[in-house]
C-alpha atoms as a PDB file:
ATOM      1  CA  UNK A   1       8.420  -8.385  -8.294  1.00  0.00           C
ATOM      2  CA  UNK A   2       7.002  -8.913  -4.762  1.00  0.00           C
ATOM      3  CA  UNK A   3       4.734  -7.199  -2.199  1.00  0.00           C
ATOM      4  CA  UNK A   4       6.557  -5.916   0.808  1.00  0.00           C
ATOM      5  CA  UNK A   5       6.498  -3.600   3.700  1.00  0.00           C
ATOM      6  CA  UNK A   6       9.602  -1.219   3.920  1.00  0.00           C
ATOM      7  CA  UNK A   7      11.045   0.747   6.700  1.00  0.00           C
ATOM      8  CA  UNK A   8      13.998   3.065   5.144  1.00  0.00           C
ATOM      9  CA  UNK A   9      14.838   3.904   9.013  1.00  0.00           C
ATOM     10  CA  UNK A  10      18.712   2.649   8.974  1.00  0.00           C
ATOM     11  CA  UNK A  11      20.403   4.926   6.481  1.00  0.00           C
ATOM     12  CA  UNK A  12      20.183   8.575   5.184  1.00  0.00           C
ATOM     13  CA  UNK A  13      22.061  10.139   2.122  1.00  0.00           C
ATOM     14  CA  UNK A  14      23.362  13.721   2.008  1.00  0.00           C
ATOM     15  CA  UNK A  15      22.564  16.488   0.068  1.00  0.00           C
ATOM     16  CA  UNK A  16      25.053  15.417  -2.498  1.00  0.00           C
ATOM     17  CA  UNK A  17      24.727  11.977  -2.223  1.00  0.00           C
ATOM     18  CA  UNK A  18      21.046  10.731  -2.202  1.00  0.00           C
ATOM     19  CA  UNK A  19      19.726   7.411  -1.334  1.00  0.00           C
ATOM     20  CA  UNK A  20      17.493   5.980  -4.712  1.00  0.00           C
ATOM     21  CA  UNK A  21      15.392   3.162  -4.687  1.00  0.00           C
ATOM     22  CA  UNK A  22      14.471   2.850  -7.733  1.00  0.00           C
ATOM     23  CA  UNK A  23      12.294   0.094 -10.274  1.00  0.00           C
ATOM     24  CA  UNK A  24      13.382  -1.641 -12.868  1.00  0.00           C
ATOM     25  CA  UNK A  25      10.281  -3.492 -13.653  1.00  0.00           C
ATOM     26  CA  UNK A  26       6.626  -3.677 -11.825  1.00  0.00           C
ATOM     27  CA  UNK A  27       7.185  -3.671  -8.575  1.00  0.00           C
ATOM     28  CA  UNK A  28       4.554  -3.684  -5.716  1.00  0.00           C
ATOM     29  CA  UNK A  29       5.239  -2.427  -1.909  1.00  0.00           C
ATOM     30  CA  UNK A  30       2.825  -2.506   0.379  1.00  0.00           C
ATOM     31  CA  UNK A  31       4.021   0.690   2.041  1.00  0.00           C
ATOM     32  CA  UNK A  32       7.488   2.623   2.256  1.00  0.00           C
ATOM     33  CA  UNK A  33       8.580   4.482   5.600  1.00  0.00           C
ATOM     34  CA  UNK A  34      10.839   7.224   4.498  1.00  0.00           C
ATOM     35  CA  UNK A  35      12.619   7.744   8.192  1.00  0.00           C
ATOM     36  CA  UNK A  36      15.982   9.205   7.114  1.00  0.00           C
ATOM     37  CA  UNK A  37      16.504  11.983   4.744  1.00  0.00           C
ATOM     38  CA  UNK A  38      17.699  12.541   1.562  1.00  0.00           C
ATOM     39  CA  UNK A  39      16.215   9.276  -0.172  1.00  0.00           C
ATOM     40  CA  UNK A  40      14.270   8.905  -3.016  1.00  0.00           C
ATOM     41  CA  UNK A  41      11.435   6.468  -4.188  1.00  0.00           C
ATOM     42  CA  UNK A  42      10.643   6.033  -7.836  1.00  0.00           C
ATOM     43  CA  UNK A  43       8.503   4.320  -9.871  1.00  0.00           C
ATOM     44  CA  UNK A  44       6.845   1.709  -6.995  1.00  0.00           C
ATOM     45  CA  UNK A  45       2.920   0.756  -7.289  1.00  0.00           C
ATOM     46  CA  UNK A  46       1.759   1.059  -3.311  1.00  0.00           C
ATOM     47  CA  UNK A  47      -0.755  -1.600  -2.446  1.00  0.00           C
ATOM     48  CA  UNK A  48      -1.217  -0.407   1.018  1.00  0.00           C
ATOM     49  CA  UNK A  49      -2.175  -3.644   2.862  1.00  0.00           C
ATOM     50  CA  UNK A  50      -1.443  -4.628   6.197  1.00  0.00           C
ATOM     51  CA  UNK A  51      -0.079  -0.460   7.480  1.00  0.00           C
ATOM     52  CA  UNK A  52      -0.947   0.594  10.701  1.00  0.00           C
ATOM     53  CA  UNK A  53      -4.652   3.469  10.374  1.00  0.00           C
ATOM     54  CA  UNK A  54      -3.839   6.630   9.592  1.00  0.00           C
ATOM     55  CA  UNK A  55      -0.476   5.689   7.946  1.00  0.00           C
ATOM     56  CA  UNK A  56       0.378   6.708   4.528  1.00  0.00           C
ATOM     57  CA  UNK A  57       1.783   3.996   1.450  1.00  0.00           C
ATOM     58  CA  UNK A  58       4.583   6.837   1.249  1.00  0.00           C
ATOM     59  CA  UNK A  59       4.795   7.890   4.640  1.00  0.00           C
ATOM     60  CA  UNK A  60       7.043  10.797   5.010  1.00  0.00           C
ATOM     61  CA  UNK A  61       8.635  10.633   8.225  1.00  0.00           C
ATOM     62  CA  UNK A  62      11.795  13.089   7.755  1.00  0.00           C
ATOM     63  CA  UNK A  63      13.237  16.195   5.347  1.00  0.00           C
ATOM     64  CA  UNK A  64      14.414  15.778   1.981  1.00  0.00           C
ATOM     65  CA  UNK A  65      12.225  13.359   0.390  1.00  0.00           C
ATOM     66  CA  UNK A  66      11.418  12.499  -3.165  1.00  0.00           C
ATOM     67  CA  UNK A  67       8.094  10.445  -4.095  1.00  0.00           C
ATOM     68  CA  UNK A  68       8.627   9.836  -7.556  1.00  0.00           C
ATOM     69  CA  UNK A  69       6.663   7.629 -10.540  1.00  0.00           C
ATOM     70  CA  UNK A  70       4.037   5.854  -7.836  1.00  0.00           C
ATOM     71  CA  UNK A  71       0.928   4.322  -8.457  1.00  0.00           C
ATOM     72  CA  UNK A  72      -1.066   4.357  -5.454  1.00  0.00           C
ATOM     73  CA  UNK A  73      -4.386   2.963  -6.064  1.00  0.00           C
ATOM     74  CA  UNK A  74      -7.565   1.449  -4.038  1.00  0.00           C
ATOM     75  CA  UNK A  75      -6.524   2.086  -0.579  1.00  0.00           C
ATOM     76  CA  UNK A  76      -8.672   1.201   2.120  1.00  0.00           C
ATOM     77  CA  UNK A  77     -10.499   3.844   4.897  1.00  0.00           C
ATOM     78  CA  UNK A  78      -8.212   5.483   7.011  1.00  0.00           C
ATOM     79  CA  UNK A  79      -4.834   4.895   4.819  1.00  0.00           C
ATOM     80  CA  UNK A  80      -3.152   8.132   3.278  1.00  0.00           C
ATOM     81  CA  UNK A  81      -1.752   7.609  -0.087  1.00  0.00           C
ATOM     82  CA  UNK A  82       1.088   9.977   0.536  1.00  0.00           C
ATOM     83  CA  UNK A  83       1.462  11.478   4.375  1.00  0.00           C
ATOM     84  CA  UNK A  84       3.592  13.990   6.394  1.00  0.00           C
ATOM     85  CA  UNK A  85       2.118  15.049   9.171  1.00  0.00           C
ATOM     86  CA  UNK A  86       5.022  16.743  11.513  1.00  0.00           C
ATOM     87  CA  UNK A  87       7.060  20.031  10.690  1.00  0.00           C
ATOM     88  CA  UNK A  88       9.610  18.383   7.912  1.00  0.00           C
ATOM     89  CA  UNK A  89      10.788  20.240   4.791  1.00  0.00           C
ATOM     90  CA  UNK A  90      11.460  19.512   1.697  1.00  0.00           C
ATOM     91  CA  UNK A  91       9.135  16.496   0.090  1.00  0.00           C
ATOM     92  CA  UNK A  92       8.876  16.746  -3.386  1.00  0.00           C
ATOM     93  CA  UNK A  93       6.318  14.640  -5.456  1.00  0.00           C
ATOM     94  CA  UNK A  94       6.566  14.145  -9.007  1.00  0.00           C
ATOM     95  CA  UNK A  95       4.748  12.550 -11.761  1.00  0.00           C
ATOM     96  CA  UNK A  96       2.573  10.226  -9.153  1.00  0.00           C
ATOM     97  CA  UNK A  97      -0.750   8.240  -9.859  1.00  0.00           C
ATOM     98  CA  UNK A  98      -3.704   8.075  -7.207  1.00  0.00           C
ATOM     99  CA  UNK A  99      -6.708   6.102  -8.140  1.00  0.00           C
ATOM    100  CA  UNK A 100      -9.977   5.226  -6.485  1.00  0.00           C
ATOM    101  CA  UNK A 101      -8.788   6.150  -2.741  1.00  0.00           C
ATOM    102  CA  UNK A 102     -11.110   5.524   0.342  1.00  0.00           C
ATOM    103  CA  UNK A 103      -8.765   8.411   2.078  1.00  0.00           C
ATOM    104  CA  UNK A 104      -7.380  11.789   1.680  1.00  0.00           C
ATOM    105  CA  UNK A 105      -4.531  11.447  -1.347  1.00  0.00           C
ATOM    106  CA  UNK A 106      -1.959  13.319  -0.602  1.00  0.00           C
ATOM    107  CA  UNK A 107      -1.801  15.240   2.985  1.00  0.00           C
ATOM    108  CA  UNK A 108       1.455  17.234   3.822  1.00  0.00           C
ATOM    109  CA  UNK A 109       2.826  19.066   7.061  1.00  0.00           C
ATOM    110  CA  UNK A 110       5.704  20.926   7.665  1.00  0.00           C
ATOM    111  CA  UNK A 111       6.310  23.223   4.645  1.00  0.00           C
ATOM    112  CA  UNK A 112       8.730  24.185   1.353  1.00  0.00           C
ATOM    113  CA  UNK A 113       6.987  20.818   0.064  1.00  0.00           C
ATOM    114  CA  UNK A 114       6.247  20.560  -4.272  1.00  0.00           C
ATOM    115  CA  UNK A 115       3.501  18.609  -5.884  1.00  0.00           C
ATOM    116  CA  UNK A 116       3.563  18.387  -9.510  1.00  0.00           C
ATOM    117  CA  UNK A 117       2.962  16.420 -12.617  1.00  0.00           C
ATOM    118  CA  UNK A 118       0.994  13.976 -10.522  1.00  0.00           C
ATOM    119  CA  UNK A 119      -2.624  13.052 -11.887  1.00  0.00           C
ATOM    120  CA  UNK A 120      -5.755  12.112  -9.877  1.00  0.00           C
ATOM    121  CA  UNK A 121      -8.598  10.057 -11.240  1.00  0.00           C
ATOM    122  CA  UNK A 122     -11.853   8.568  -9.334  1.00  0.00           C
ATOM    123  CA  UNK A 123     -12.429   9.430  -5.618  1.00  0.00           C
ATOM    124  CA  UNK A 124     -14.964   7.795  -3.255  1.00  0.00           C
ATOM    125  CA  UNK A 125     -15.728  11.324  -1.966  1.00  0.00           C
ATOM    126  CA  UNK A 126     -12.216  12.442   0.052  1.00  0.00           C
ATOM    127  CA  UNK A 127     -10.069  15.183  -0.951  1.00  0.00           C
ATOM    128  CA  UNK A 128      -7.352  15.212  -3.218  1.00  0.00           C
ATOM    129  CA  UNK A 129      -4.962  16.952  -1.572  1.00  0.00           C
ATOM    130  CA  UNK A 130      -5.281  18.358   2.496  1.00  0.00           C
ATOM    131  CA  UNK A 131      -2.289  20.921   2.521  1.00  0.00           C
ATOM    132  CA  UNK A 132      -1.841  21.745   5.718  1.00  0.00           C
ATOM    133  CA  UNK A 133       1.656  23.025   5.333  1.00  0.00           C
ATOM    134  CA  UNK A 134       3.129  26.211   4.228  1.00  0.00           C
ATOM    135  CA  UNK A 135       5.553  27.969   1.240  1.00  0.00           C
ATOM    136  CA  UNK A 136       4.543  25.088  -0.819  1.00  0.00           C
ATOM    137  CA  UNK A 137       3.768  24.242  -4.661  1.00  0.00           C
ATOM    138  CA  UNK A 138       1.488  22.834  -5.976  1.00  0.00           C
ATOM    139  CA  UNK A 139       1.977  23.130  -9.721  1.00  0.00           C
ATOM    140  CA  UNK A 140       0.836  21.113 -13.230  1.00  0.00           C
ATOM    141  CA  UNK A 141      -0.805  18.300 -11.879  1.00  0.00           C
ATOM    142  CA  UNK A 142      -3.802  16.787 -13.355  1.00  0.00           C
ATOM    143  CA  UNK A 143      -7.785  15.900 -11.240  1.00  0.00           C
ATOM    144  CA  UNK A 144     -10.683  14.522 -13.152  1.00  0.00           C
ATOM    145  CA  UNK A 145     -13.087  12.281 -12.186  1.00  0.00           C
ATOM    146  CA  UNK A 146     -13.962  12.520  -9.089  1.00  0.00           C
ATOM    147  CA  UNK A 147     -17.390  12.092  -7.563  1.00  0.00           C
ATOM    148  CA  UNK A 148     -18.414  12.685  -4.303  1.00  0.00           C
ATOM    149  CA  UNK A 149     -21.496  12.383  -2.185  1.00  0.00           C
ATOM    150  CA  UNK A 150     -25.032  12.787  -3.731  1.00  0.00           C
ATOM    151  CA  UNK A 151     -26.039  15.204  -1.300  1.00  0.00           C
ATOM    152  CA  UNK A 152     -24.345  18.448  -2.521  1.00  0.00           C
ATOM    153  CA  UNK A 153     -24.672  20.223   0.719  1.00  0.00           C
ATOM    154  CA  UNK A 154     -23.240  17.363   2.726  1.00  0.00           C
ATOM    155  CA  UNK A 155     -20.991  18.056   5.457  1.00  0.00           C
ATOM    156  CA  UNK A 156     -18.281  15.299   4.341  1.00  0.00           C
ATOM    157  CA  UNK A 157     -17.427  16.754   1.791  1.00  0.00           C
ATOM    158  CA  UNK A 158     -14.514  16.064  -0.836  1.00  0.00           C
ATOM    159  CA  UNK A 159     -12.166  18.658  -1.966  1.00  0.00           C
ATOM    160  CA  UNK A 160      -9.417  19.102  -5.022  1.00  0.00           C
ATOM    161  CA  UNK A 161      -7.629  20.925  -2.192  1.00  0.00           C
ATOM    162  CA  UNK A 162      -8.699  21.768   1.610  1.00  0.00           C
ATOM    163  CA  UNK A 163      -6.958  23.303   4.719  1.00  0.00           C
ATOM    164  CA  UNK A 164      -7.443  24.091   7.659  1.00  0.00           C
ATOM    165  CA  UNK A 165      -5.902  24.858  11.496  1.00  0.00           C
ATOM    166  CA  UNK A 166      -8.507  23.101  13.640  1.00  0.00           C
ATOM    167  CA  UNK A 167      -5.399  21.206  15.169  1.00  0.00           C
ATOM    168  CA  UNK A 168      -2.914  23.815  15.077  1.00  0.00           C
ATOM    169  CA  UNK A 169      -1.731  23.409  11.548  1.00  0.00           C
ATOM    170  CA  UNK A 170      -0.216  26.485   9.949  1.00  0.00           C
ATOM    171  CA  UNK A 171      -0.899  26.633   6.052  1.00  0.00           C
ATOM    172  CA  UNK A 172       0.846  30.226   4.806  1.00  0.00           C
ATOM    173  CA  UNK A 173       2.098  31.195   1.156  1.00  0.00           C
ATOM    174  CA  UNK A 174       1.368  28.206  -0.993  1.00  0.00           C
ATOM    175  CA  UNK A 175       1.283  28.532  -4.346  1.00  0.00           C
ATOM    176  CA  UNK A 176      -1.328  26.819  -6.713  1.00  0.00           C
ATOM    177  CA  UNK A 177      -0.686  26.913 -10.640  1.00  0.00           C
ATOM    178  CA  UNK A 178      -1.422  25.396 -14.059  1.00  0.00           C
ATOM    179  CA  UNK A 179      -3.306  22.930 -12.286  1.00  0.00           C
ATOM    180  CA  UNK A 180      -6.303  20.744 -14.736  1.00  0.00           C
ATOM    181  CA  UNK A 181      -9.086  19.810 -12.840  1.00  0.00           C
ATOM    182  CA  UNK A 182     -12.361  18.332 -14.666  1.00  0.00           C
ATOM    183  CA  UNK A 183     -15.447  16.727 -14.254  1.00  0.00           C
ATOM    184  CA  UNK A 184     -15.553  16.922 -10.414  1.00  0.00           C
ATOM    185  CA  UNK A 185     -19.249  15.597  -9.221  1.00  0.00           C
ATOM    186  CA  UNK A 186     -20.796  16.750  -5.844  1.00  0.00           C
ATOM    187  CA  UNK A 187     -17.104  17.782  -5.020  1.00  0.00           C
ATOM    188  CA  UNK A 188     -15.707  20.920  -4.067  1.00  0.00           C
ATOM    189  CA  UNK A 189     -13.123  23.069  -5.425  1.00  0.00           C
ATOM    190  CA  UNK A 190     -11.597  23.935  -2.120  1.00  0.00           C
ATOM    191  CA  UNK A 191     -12.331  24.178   1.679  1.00  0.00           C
ATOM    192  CA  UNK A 192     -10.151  26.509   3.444  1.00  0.00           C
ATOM    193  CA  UNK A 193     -10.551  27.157   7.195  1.00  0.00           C
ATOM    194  CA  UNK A 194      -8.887  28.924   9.785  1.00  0.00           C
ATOM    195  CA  UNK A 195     -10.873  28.032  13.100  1.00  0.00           C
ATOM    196  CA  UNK A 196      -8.394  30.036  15.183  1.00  0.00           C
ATOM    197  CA  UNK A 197      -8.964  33.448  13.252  1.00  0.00           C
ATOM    198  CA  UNK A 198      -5.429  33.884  13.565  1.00  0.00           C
ATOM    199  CA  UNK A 199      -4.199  33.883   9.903  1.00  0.00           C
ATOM    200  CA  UNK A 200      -2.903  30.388  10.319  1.00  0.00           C
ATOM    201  CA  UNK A 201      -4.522  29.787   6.732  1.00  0.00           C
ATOM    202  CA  UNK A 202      -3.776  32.506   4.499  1.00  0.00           C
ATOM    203  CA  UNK A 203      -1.867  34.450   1.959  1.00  0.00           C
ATOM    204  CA  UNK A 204      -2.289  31.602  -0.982  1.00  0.00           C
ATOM    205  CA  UNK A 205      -2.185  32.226  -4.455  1.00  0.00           C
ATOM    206  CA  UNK A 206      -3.831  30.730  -7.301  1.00  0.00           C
ATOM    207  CA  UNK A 207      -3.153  31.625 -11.136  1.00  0.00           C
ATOM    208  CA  UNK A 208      -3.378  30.096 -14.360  1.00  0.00           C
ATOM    209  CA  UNK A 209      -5.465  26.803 -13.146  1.00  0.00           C
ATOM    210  CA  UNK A 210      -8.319  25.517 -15.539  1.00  0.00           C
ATOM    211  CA  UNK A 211     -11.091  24.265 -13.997  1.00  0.00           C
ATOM    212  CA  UNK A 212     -14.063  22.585 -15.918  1.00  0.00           C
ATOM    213  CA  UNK A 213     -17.693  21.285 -15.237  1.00  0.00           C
ATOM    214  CA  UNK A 214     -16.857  21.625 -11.189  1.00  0.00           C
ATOM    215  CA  UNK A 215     -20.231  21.781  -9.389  1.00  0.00           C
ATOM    216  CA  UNK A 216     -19.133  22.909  -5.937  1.00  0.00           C
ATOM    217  CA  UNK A 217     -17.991  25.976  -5.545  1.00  0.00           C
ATOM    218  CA  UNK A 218     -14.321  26.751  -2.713  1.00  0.00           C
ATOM    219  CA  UNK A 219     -15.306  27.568   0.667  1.00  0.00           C
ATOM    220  CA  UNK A 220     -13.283  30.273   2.163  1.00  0.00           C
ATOM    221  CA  UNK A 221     -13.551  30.621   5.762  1.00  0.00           C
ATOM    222  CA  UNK A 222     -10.343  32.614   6.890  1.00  0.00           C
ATOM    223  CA  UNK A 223     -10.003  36.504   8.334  1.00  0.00           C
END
């Protein structure tokens, strides 16, 4: 056991030959910087102390990257739980745990990215998930007990999922499925904008998702 900051920046694996860091007991990092490809991280608990604003605890920083079996809980204002926020490919999360954030969960770039069997529980008002990539899943995962501001109509908002291309981002074809989401208070479903009018948000679909008790509706503001 031990708390830690990690910078996976010297070695990549290959497509046949991953990279795993892996737990065999309770281990807590402070933060892991995925900056070669092909590795995978499982079953960490991210404190988050001490990263440079605007960082994430699983900060994504090339293609081919697994986020497996993390706990990521009470992160301060201004730290991501899991970030990519260039063009890279390929990060697949599985079976996470976010709790009682002060920042956006989970906020992805680049595209062909998977989210699933992760589950989401308490929320000081910030989104879930910002997907701000495209071709991406976002599949089984589990979002319940979130509250957000008291003010329903207020303008920072949280969302179980929002997008937009106010800095260029480009969030096509994602699909979101068999998704649980319950008991969301003063929280949206979704916020979905495409400032540029340019279809930089659109084509999404959504099918087989079960949403109970949510008492915001999703805002869609795309051609």
């Amino acid at each position: 056991t031990g708390t830690q900051q990690n910078a996976l920046d010297r070695f990549s694996g290959s497509a046949g030959n991953w990279i795993v860091y892996r737990t065999n007991g309770w281990v807590t990092v402070n933060q892991f910087k995925a900056n070669g490809q092909f590795i995978e991280v499982d079953g960490f608990q991210m404190a988050g102390t001490g990263m440079t604003a605007f960082q994430g605890a699983f900060d994504a920083n090339n293609h081919n990257l697994i986020a497996r079996n993390l706990t990521i809980t009470n992160l301060f204002t201004n730290y991501y739980g899991i970030l990519i926020n260039s063009a890279h490919t390929n990060l697949y999360v599985d079976g996470c745990r976010f709790k009682d954030c002060n920042y956006p969960y989970v906020s992805l770039e680049g595209g062909n990215h998977t989210i699933t069997n992760c589950v989401w529980t308490g929320s000081s008002g910030w989104d879930a998930i910002r997907l701000l990539c495209s071709s991406s899943l976002v599949a089984d995962n589990i979002v319940t007990n979130f509250t957000g501001s008291v003010d329903t109509y207020a303008v920072e908002h949280g969302d179980f999922i929002q997008s937009f291309s106010d800095n260029g981002e480009v969030a096509t074809n994602n699909i979101i499925e068999r998704n649980f989401i319950n008991n969301l208070h003063y929280l949206q479903i979704g916020n979905f904008t495409d400032i540029a009018t340019n279809n930089s948000v659109s084509d999404w679909t959504w099918r087989n998702n079960i949403f109970i008790g949510p008492s915001m509706q999703a805002n869609i503001y795309t051609p």
